[in-house]
Each structure stands twice: as structure tokens, then as C-alpha cells.
PDB file of N, CA and C in Angstrom:
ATOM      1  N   UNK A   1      32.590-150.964 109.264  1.00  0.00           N
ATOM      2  CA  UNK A   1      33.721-150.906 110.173  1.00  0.00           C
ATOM      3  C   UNK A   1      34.051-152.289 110.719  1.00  0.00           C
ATOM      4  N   UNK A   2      33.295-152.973 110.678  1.00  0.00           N
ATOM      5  CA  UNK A   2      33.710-153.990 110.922  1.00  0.00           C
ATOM      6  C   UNK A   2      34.297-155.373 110.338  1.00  0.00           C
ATOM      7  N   UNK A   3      34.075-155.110 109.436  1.00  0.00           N
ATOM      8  CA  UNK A   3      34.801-156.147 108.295  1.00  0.00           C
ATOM      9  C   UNK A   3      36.433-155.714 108.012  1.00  0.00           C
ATOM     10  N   UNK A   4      36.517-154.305 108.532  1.00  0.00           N
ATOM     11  CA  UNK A   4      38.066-154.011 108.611  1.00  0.00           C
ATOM     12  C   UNK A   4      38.415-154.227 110.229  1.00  0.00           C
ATOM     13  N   UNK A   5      38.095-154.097 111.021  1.00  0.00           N
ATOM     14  CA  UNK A   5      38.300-155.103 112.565  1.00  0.00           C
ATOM     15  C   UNK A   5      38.541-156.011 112.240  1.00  0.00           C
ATOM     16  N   UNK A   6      37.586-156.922 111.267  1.00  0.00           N
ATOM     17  CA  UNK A   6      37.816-158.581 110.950  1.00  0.00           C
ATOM     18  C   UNK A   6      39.398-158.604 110.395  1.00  0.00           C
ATOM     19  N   UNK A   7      39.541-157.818 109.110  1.00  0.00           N
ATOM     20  CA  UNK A   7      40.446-157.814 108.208  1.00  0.00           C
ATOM     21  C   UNK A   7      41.722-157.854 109.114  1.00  0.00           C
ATOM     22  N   UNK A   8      42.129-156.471 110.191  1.00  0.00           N
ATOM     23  CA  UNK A   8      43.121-156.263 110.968  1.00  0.00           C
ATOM     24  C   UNK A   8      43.690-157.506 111.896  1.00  0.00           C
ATOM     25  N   UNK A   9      42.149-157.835 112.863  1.00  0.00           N
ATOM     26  CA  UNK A   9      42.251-158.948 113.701  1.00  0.00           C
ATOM     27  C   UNK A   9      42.665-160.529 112.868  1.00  0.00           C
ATOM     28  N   UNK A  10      42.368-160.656 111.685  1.00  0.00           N
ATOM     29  CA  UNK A  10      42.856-161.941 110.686  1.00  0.00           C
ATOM     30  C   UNK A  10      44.194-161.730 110.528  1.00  0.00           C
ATOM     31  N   UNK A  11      44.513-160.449 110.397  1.00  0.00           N
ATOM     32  CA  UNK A  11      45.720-160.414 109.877  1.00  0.00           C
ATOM     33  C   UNK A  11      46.824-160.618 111.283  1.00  0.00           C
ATOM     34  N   UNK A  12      46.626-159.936 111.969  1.00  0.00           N
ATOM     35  CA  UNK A  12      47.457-160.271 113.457  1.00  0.00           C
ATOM     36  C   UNK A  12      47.533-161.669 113.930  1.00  0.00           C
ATOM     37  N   UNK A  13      46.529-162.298 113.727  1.00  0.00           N
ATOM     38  CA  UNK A  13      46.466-163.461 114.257  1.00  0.00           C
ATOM     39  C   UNK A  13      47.172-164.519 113.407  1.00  0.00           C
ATOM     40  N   UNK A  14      47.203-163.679 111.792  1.00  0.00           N
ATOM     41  CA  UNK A  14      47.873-164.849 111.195  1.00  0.00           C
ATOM     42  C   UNK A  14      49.846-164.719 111.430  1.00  0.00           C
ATOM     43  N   UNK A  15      49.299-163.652 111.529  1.00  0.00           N
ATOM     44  CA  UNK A  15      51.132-162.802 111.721  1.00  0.00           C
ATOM     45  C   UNK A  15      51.673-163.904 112.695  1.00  0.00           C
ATOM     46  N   UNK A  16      50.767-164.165 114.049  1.00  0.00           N
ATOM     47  CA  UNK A  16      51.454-164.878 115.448  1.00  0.00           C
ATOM     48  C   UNK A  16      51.816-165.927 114.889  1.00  0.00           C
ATOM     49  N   UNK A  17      50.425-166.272 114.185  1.00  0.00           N
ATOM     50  CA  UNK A  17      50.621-167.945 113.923  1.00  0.00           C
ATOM     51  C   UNK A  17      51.933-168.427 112.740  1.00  0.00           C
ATOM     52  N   UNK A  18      52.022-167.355 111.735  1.00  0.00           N
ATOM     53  CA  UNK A  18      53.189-167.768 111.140  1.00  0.00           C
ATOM     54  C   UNK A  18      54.410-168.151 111.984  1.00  0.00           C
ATOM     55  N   UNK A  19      54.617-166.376 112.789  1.00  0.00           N
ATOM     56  CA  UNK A  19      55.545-166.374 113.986  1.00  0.00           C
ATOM     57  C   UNK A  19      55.962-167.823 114.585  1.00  0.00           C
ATOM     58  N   UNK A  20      54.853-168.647 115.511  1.00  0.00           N
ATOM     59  CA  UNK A  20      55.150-169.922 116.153  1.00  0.00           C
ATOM     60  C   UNK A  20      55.240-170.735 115.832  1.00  0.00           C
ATOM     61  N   UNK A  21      55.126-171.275 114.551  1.00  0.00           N
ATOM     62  CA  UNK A  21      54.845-172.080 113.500  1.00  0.00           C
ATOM     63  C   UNK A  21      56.165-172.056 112.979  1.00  0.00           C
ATOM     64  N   UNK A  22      56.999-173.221 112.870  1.00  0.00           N
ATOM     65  CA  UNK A  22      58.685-173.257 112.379  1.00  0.00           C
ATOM     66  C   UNK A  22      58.446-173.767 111.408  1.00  0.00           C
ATOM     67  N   UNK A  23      59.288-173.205 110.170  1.00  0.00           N
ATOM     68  CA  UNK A  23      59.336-173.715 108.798  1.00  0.00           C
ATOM     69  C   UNK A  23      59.125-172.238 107.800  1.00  0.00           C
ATOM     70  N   UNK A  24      59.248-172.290 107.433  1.00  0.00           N
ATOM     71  CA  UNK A  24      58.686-171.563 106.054  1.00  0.00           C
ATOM     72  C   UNK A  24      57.418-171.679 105.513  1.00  0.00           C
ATOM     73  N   UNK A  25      56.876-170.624 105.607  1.00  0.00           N
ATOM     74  CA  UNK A  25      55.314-170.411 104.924  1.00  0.00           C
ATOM     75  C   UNK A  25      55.092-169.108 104.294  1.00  0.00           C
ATOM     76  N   UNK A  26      55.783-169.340 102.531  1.00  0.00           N
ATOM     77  CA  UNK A  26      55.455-168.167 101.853  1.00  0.00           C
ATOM     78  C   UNK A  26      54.281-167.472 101.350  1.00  0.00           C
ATOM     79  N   UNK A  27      54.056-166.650 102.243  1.00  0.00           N
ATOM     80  CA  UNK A  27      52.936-166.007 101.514  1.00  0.00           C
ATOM     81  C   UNK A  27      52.564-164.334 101.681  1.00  0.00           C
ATOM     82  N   UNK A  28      51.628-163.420 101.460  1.00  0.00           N
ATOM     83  CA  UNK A  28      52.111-162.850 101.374  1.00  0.00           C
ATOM     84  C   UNK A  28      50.693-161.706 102.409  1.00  0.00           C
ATOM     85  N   UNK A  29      50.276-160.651 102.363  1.00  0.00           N
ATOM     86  CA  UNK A  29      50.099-159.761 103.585  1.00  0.00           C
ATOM     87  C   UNK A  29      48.524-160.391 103.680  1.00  0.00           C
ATOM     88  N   UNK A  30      48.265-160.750 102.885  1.00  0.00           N
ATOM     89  CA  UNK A  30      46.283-160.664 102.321  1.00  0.00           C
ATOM     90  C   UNK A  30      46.533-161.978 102.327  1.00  0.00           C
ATOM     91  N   UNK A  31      47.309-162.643 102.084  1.00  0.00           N
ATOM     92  CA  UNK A  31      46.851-164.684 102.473  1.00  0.00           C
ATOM     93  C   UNK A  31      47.313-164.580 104.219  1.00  0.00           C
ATOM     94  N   UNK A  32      47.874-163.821 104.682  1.00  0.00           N
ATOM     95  CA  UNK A  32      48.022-163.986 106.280  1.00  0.00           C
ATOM     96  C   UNK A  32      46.629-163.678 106.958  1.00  0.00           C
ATOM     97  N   UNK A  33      46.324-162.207 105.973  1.00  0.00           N
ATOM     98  CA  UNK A  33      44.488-161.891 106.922  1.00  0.00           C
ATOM     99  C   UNK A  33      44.100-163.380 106.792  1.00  0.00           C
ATOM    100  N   UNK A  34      44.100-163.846 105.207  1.00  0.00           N
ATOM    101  CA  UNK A  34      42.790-164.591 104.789  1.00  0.00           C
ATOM    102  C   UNK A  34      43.344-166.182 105.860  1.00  0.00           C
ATOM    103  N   UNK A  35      44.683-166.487 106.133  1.00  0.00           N
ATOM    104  CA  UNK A  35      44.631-167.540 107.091  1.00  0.00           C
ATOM    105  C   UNK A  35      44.214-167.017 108.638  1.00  0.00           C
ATOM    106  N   UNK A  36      44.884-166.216 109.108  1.00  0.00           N
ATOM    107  CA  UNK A  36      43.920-165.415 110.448  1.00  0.00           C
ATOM    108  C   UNK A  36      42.971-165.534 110.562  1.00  0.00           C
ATOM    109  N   UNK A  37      41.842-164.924 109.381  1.00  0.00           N
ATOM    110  CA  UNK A  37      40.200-165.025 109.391  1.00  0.00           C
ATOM    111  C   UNK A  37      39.773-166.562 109.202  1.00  0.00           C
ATOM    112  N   UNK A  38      40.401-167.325 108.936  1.00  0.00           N
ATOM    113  CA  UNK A  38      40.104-168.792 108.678  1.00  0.00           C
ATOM    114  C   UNK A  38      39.989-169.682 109.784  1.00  0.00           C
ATOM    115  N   UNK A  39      41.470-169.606 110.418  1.00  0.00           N
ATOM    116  CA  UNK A  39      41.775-170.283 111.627  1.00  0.00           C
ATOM    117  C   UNK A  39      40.841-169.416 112.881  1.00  0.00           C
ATOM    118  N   UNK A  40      40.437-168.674 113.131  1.00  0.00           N
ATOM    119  CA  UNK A  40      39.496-168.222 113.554  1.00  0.00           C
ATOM    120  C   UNK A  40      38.042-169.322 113.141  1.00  0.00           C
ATOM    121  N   UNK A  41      38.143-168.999 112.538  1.00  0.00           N
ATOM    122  CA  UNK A  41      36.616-170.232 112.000  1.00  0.00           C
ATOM    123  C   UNK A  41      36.834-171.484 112.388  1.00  0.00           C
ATOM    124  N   UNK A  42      38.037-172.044 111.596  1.00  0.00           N
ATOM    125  CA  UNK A  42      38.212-173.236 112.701  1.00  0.00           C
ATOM    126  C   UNK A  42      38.316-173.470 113.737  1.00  0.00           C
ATOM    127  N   UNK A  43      38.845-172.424 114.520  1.00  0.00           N
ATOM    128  CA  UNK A  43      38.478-172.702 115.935  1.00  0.00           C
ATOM    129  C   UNK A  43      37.536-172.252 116.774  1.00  0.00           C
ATOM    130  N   UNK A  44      36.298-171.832 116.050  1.00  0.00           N
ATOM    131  CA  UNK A  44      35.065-171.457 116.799  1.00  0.00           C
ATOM    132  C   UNK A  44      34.238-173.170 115.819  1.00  0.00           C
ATOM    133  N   UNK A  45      34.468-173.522 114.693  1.00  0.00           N
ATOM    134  CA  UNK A  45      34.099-174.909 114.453  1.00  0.00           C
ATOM    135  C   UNK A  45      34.702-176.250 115.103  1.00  0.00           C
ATOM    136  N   UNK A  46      35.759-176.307 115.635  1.00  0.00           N
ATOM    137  CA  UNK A  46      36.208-177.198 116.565  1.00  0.00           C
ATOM    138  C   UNK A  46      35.615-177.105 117.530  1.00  0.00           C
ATOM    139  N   UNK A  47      35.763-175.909 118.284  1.00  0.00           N
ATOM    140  CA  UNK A  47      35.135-175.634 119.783  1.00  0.00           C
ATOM    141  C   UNK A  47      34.005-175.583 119.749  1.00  0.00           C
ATOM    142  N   UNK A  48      33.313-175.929 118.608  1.00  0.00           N
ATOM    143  CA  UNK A  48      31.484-175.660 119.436  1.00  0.00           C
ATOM    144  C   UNK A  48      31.449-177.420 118.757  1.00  0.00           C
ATOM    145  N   UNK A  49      31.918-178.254 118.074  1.00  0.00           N
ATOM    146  CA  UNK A  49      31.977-179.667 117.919  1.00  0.00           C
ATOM    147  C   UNK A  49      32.266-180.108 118.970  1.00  0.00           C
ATOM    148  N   UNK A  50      33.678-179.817 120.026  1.00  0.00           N
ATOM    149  CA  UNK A  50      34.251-180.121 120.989  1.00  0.00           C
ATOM    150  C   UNK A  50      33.346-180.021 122.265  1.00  0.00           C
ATOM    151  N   UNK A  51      32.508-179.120 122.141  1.00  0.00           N
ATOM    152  CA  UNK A  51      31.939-178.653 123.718  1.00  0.00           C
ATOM    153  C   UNK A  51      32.323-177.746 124.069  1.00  0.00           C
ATOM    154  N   UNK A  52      33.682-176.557 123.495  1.00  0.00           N
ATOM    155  CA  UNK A  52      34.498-175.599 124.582  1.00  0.00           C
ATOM    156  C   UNK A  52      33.476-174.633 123.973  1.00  0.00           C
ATOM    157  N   UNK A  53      32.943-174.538 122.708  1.00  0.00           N
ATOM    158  CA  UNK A  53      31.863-172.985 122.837  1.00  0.00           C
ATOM    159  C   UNK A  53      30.269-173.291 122.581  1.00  0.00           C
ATOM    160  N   UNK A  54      29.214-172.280 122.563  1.00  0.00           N
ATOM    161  CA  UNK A  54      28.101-172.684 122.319  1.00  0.00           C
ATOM    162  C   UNK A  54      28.042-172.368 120.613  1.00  0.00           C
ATOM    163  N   UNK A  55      27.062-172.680 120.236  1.00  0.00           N
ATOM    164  CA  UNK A  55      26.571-172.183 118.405  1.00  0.00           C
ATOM    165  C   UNK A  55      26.521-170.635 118.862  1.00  0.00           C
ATOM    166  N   UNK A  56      27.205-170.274 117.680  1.00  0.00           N
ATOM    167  CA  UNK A  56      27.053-168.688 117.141  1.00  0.00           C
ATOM    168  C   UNK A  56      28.584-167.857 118.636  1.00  0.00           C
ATOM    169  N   UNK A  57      29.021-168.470 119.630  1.00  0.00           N
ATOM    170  CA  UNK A  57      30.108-167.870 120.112  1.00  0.00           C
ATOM    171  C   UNK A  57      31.240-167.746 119.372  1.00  0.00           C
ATOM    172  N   UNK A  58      31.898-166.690 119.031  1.00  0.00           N
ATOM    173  CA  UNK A  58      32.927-166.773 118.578  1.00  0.00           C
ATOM    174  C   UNK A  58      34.531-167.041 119.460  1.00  0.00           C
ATOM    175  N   UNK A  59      35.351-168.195 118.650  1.00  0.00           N
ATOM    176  CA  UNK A  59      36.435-168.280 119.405  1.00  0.00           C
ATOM    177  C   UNK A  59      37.540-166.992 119.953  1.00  0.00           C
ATOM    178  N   UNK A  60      38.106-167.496 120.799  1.00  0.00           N
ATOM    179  CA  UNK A  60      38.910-166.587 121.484  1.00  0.00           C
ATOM    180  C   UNK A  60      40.158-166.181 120.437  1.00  0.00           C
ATOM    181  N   UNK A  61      41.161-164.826 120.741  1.00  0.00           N
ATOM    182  CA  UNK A  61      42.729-164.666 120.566  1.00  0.00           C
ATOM    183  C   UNK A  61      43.602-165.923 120.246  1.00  0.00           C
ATOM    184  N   UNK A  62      43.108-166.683 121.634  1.00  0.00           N
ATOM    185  CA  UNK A  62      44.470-167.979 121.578  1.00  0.00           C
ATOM    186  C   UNK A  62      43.510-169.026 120.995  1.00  0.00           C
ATOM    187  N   UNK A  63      42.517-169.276 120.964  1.00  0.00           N
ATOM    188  CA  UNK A  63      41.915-170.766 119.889  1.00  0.00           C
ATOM    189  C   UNK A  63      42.468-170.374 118.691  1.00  0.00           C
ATOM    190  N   UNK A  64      42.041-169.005 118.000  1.00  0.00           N
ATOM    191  CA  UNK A  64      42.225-168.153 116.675  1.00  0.00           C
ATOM    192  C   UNK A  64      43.641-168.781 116.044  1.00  0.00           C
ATOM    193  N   UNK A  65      44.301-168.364 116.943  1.00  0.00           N
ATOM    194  CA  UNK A  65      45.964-168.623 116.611  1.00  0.00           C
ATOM    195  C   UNK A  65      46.519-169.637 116.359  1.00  0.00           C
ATOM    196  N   UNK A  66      45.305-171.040 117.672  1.00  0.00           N
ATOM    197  CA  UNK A  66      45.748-172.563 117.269  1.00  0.00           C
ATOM    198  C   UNK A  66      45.522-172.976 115.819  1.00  0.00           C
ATOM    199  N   UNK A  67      43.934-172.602 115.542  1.00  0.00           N
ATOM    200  CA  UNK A  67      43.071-172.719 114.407  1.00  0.00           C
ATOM    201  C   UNK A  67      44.182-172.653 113.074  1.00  0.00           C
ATOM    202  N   UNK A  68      44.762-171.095 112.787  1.00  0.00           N
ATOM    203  CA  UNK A  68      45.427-171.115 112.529  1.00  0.00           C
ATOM    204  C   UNK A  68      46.730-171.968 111.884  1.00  0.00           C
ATOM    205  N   UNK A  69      47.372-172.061 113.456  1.00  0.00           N
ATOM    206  CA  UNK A  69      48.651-173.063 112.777  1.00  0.00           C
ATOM    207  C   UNK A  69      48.291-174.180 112.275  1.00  0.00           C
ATOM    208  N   UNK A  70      46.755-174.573 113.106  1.00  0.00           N
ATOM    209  CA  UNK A  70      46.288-176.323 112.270  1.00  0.00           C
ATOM    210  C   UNK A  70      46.268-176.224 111.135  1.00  0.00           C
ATOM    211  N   UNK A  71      45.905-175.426 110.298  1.00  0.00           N
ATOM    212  CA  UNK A  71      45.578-174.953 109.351  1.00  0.00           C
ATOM    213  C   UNK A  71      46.796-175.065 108.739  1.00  0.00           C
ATOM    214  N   UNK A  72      48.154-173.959 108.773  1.00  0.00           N
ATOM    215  CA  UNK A  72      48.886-174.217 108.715  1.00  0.00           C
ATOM    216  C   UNK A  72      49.896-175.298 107.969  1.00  0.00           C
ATOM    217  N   UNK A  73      49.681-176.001 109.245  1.00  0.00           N
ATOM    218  CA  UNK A  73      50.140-177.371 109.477  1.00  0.00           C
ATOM    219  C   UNK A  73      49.810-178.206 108.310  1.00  0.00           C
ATOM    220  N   UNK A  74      48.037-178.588 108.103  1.00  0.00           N
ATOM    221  CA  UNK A  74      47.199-178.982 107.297  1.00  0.00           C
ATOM    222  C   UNK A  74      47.819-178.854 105.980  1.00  0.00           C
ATOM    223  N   UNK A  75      47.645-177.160 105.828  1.00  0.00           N
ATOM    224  CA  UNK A  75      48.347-177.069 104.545  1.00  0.00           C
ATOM    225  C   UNK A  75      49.677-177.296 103.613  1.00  0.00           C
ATOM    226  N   UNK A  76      50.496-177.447 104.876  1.00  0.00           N
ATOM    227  CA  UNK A  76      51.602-178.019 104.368  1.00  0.00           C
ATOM    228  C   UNK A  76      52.039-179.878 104.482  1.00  0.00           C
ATOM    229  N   UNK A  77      51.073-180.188 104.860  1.00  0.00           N
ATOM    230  CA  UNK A  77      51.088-181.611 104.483  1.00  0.00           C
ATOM    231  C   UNK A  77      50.175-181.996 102.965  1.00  0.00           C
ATOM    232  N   UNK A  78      49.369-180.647 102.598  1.00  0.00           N
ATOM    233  CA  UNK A  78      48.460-181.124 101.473  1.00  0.00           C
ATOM    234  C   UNK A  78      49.112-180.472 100.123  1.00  0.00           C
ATOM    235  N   UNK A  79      50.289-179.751 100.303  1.00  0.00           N
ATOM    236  CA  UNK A  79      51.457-178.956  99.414  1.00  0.00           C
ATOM    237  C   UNK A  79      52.423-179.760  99.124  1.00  0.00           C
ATOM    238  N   UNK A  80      52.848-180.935 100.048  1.00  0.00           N
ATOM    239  CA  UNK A  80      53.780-181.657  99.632  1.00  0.00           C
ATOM    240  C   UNK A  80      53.944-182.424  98.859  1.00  0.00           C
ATOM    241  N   UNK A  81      52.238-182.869  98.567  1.00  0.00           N
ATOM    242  CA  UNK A  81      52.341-183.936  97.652  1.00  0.00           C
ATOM    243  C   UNK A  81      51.784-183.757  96.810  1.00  0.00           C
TER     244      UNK A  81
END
């Protein structure tokens, strides 16, 4: 049951982050989980580099979402060229 929590919660989170994120980013229901579940990681790996979490805390809703668009972001500077 919980790897479909993961699945749902990846996928919402990637949904926002497309949402706030201006531009175009085609992709499609299962690369949104799989960026959701990602940017999540990155932002429990930023934040415990940074100081904002301890090892093994997982990041919050709104880190998830930043994680996310970095990601995002990331990826469309590494698509362009």
C-alpha cells in the first residue's frame, strides 16, 4: 500500500509542479509520478546537505514541489542542447 501512496503522492506533486512551472513540459501521466517521486528526493537530498532536514527525514509537500521544478528546470536546460 504504500508504494501506491508513493505513486499517487509523485504524481500530485508533479501535476503542481508542471502547473507553476511556465513553458511547456511534454510528458505524459507516469513521467509526472516518476518527476514527483524524484523531486521529492531531491529535496529531502538538498535539505539534509543544506541543514533544513536530518538523514533519513523525508521532505515536506512544498520542498517536494520545489525539488521538482529544479528538476524541471534542470531538465530543460540539458534538452536544449
Amino acid at each position: 500500500m504504500g508504494v501506491i501512496w508513493t505513486i499517487l503522492i509523485g504524481l500530485l506533486v508533479g501535476l503542481v509542479a508542471r502547473f507553476l512551472k511556465p513553458g511547456s513540459d511534454p510528458m505524459g501521466w507516469i513521467m509526472t509520478a516518476v518527476l514527483g517521486i524524484a523531486g521529492s528526493f531531491f529535496a529531502q537530498f538538498l535539505g539534509v546537505k543544506l541543514g533544513f532536514y536530518q538523514a533519513g527525514q523525508s521532505a515536506g509537500f512544498i520542498a517536494s514541489v520545489i525539488g521538482a521544478i529544479l528538476l524541471l528546470v534542470i531538465w530543460g536546460f540539458i534538452a536544449k542542447k
